[in-house]
C-alpha atoms as a PDB file:
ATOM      1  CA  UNK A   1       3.077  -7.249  -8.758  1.00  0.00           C
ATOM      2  CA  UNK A   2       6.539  -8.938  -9.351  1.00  0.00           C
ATOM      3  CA  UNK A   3       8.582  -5.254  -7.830  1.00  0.00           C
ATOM      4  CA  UNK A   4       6.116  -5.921  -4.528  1.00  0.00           C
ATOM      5  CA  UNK A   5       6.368 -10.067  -4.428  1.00  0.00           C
ATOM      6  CA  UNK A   6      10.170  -9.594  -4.670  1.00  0.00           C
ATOM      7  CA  UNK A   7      10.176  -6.966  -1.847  1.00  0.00           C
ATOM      8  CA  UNK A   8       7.730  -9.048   0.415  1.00  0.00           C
ATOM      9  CA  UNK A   9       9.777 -12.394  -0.184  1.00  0.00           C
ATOM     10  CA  UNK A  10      12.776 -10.411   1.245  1.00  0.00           C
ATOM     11  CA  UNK A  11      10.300  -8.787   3.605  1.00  0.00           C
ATOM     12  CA  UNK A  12       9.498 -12.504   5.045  1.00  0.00           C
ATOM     13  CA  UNK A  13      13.239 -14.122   4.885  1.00  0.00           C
ATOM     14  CA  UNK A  14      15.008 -11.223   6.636  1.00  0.00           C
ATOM     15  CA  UNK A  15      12.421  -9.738   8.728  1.00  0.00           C
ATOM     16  CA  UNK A  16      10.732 -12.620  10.501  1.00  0.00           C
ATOM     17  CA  UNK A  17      11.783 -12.649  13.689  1.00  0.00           C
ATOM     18  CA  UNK A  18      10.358  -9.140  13.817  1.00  0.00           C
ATOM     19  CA  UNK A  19       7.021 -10.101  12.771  1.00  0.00           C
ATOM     20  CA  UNK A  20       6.819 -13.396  14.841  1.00  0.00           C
ATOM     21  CA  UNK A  21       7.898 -10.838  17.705  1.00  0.00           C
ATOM     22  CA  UNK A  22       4.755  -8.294  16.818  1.00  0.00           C
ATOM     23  CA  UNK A  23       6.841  -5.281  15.892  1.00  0.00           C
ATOM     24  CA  UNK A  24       4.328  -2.536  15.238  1.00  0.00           C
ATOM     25  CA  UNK A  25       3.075  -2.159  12.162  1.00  0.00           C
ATOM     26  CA  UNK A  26       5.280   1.351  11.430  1.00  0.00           C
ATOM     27  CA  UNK A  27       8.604  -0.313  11.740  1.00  0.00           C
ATOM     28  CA  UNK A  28       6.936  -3.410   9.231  1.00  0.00           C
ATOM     29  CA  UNK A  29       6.034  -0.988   7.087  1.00  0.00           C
ATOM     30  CA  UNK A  30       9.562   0.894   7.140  1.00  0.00           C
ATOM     31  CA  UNK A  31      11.165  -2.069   7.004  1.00  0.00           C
ATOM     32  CA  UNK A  32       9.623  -3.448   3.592  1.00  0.00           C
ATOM     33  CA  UNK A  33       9.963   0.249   1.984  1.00  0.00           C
ATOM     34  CA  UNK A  34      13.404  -0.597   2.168  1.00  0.00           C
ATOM     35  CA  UNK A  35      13.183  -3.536  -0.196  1.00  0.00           C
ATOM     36  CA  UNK A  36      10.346  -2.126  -2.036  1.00  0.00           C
ATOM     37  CA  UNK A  37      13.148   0.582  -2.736  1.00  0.00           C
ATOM     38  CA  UNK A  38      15.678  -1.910  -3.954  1.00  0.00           C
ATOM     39  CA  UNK A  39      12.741  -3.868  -5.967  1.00  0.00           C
ATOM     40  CA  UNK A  40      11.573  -0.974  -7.932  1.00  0.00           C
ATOM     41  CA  UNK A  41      14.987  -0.329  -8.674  1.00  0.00           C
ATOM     42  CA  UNK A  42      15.812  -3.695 -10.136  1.00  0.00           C
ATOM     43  CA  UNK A  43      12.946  -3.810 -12.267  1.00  0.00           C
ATOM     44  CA  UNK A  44      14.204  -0.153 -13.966  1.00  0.00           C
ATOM     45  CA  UNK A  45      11.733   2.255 -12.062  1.00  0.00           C
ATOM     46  CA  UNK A  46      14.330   4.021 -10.444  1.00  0.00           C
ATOM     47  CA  UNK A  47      12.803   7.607 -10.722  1.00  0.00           C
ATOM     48  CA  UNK A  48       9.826   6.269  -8.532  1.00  0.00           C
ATOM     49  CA  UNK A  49       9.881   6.696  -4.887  1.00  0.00           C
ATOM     50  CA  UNK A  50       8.412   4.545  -1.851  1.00  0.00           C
ATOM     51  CA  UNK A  51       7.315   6.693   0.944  1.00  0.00           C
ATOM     52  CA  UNK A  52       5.348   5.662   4.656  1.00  0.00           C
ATOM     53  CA  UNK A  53       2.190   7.912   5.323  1.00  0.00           C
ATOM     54  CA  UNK A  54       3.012   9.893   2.166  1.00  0.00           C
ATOM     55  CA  UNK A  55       1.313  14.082   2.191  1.00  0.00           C
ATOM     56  CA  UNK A  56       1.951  15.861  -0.421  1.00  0.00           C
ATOM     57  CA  UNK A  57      -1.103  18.687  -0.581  1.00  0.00           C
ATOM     58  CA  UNK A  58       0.764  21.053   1.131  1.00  0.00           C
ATOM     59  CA  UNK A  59       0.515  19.987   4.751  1.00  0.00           C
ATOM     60  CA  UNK A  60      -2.685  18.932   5.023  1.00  0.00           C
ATOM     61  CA  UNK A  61      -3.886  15.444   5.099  1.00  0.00           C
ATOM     62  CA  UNK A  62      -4.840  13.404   1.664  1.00  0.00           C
ATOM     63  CA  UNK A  63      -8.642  12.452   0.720  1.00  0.00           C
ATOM     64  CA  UNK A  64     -10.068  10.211  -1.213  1.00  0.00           C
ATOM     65  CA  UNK A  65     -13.762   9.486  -2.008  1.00  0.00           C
ATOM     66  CA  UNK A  66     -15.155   6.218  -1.141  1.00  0.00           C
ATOM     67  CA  UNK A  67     -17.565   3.742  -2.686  1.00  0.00           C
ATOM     68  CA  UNK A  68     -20.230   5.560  -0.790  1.00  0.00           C
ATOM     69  CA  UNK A  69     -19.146   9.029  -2.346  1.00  0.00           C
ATOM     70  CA  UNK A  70     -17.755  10.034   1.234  1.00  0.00           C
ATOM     71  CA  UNK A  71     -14.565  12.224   1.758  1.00  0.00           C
ATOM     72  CA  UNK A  72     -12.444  10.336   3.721  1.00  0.00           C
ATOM     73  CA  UNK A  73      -8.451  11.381   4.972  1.00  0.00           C
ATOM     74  CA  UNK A  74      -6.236   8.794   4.337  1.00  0.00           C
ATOM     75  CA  UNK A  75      -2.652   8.235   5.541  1.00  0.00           C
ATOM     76  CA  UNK A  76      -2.008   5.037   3.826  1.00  0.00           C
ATOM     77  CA  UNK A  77       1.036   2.814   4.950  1.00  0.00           C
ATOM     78  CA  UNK A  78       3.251   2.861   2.137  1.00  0.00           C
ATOM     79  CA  UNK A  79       2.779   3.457  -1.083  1.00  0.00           C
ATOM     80  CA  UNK A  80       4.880   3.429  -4.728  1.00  0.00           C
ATOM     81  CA  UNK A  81       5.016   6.183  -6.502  1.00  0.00           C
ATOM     82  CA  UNK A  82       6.492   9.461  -8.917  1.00  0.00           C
ATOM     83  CA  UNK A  83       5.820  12.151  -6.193  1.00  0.00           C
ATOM     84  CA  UNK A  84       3.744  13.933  -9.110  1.00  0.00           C
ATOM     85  CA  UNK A  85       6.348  13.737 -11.960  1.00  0.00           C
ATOM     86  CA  UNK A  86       6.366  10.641 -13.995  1.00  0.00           C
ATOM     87  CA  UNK A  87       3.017   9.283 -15.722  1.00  0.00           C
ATOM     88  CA  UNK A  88       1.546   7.149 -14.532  1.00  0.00           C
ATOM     89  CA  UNK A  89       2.257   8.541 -11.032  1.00  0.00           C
ATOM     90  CA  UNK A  90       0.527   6.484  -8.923  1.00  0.00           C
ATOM     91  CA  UNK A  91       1.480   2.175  -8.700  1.00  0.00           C
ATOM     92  CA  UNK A  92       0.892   0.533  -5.747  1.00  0.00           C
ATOM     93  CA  UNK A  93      -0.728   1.200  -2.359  1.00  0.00           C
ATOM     94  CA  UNK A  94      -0.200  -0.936   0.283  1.00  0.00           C
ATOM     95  CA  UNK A  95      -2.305  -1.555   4.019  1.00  0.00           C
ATOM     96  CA  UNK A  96      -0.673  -3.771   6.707  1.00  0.00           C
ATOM     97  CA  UNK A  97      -2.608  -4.849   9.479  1.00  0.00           C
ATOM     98  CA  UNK A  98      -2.146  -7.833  12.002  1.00  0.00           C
ATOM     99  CA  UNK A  99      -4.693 -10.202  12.719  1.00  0.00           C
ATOM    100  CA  UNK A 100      -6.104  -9.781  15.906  1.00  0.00           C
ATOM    101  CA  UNK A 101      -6.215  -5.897  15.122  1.00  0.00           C
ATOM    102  CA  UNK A 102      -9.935  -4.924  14.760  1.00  0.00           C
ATOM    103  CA  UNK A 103     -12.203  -6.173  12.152  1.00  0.00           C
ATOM    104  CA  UNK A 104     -13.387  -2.625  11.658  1.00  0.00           C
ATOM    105  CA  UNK A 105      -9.404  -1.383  11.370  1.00  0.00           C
ATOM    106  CA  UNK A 106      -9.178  -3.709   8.705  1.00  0.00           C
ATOM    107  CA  UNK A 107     -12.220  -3.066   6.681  1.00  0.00           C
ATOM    108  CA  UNK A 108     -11.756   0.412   6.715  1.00  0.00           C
ATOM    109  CA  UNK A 109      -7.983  -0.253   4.870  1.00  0.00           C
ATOM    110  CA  UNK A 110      -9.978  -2.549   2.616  1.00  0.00           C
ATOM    111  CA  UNK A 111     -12.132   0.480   1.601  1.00  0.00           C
ATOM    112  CA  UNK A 112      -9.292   2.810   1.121  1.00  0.00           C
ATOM    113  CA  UNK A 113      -7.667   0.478  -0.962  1.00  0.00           C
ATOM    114  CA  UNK A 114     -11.192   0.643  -2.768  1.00  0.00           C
ATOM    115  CA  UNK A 115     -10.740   3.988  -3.310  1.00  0.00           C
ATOM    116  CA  UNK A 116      -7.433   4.193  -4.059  1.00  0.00           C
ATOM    117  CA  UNK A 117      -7.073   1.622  -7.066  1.00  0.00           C
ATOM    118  CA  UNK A 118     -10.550   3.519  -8.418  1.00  0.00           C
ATOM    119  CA  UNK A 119      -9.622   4.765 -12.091  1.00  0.00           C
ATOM    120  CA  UNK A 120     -12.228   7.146 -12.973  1.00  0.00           C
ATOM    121  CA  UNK A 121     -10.692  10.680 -11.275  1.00  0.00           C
ATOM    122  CA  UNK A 122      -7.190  10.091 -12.387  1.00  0.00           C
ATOM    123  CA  UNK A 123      -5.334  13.304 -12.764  1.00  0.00           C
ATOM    124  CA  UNK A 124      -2.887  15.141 -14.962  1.00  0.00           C
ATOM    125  CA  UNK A 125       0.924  15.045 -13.493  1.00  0.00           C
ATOM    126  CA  UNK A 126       1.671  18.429 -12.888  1.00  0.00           C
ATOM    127  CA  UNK A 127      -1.333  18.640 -10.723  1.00  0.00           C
ATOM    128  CA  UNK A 128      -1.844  17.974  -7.037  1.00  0.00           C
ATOM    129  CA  UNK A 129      -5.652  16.409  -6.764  1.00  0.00           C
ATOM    130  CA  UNK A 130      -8.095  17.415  -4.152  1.00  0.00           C
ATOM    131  CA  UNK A 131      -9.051  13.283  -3.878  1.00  0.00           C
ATOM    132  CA  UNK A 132      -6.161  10.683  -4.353  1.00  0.00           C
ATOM    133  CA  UNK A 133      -6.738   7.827  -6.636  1.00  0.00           C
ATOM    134  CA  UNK A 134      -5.615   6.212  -9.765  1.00  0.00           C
ATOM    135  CA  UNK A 135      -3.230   3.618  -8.133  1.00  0.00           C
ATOM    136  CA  UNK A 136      -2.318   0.636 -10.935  1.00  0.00           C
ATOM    137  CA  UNK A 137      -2.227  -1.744  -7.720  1.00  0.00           C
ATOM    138  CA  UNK A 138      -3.504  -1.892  -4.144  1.00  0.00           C
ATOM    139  CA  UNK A 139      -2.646  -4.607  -1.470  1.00  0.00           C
ATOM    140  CA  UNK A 140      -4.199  -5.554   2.163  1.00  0.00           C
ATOM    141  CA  UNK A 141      -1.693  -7.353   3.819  1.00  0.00           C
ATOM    142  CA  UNK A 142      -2.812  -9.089   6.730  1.00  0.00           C
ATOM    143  CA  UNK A 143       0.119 -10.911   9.212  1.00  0.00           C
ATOM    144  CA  UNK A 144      -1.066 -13.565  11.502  1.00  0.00           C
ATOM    145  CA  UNK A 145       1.203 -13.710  14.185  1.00  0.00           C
ATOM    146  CA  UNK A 146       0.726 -16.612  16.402  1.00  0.00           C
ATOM    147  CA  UNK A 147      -0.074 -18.710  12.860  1.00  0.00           C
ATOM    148  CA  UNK A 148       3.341 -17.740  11.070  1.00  0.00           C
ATOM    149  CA  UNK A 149       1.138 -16.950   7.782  1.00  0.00           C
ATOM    150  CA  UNK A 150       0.101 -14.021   5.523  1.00  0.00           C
ATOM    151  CA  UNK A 151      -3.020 -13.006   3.479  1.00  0.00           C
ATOM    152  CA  UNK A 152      -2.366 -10.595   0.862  1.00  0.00           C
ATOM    153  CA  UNK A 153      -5.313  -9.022  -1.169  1.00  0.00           C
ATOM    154  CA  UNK A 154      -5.266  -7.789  -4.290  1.00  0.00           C
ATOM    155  CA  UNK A 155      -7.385  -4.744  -5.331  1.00  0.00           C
ATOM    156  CA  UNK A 156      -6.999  -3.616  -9.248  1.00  0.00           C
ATOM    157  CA  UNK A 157      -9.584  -0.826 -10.526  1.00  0.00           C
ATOM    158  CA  UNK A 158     -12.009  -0.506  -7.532  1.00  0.00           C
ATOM    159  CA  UNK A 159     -12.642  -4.142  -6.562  1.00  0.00           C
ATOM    160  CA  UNK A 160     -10.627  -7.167  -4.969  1.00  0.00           C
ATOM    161  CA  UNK A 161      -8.921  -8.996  -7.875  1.00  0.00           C
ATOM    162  CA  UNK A 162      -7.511 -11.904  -6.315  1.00  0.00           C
ATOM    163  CA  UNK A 163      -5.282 -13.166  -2.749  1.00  0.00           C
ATOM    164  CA  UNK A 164      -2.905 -14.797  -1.981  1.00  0.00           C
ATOM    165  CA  UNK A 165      -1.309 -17.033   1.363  1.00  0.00           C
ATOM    166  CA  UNK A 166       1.443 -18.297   2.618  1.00  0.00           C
ATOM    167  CA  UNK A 167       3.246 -19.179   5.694  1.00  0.00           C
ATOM    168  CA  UNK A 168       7.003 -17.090   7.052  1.00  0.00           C
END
């Protein structure tokens, strides 16, 4: 939690005239993978790797299984993680969505993050899973535009473990 809440305070001090001008949700998501990058690296994780919309099963598009034992593709928004070669691989997962996006939209990141943080199909390192999960930490960020104010949810394990707010 302290390599993301060092990334998103930099995140909210240098980027937000973007958000307060609704950039899309790509470029916010680029834009704190940059100092995700540099956080990681200051906390001495610098064989670890932030990537956007991460696919690493050869081309075709990550699954997961949901609470409801569905097979869903994913293509989450940024993520922290070994690329397969450090355990554990998987740290932190990370949805962005802005307020007035769809309630649906948003509940369907909540359930990936579900999914992702779940801890019961983790997998050896030198092998690429049919169903992605195992992340230590998952977060719904949610950016309220017209309000100047975040939500951030915090998913450990399967289940919502906390929130925060604040205002940028």
């Amino acid at each position: 939690m302290q390599i993301f809440q060092s990334a998103f305070d930099e995140f909210l001090k240098r980027e937000r005239a973007n958000i307060l001008n609704d950039i899309a949700e790509r470029n916010l998501c680029g834009r704190l993978m940059i100092y995700m990058e540099r956080s990681k690296d200051n906390h001495g994780l610098a064989d670890y790797f932030t990537d956007t919309e991460y696919n690493r099963k050869h081309g075709d598009v990550k699954t997961i299984i949901d609470s409801h034992h569905n097979v869903l593709n994913i293509t989450c928004d940024l993520i922290l993680h070994s690329r397969g070669t450090i355990n554990p691989d998987n740290l932190i997962a990370i949805e962005m969505k802005k307020k007035h996006h769809r309630q649906a939209d948003k509940d369907a990141d909540r359930e990936r993050l579900v999914a992702l943080t779940m801890q019961d199909s983790v997998y050896p390192v030198d092998q690429i899973p049919e169903h992605v999960s195992g992340y230590q930490l998952g977060l719904f960020i949610e950016l309220d535009v017209a309000e100047a104010k975040f939500l951030i949810e915090i998913y450990k394990s399967g289940v919502i473990a906390g929130e925060e707010r604040g205002a940028f």
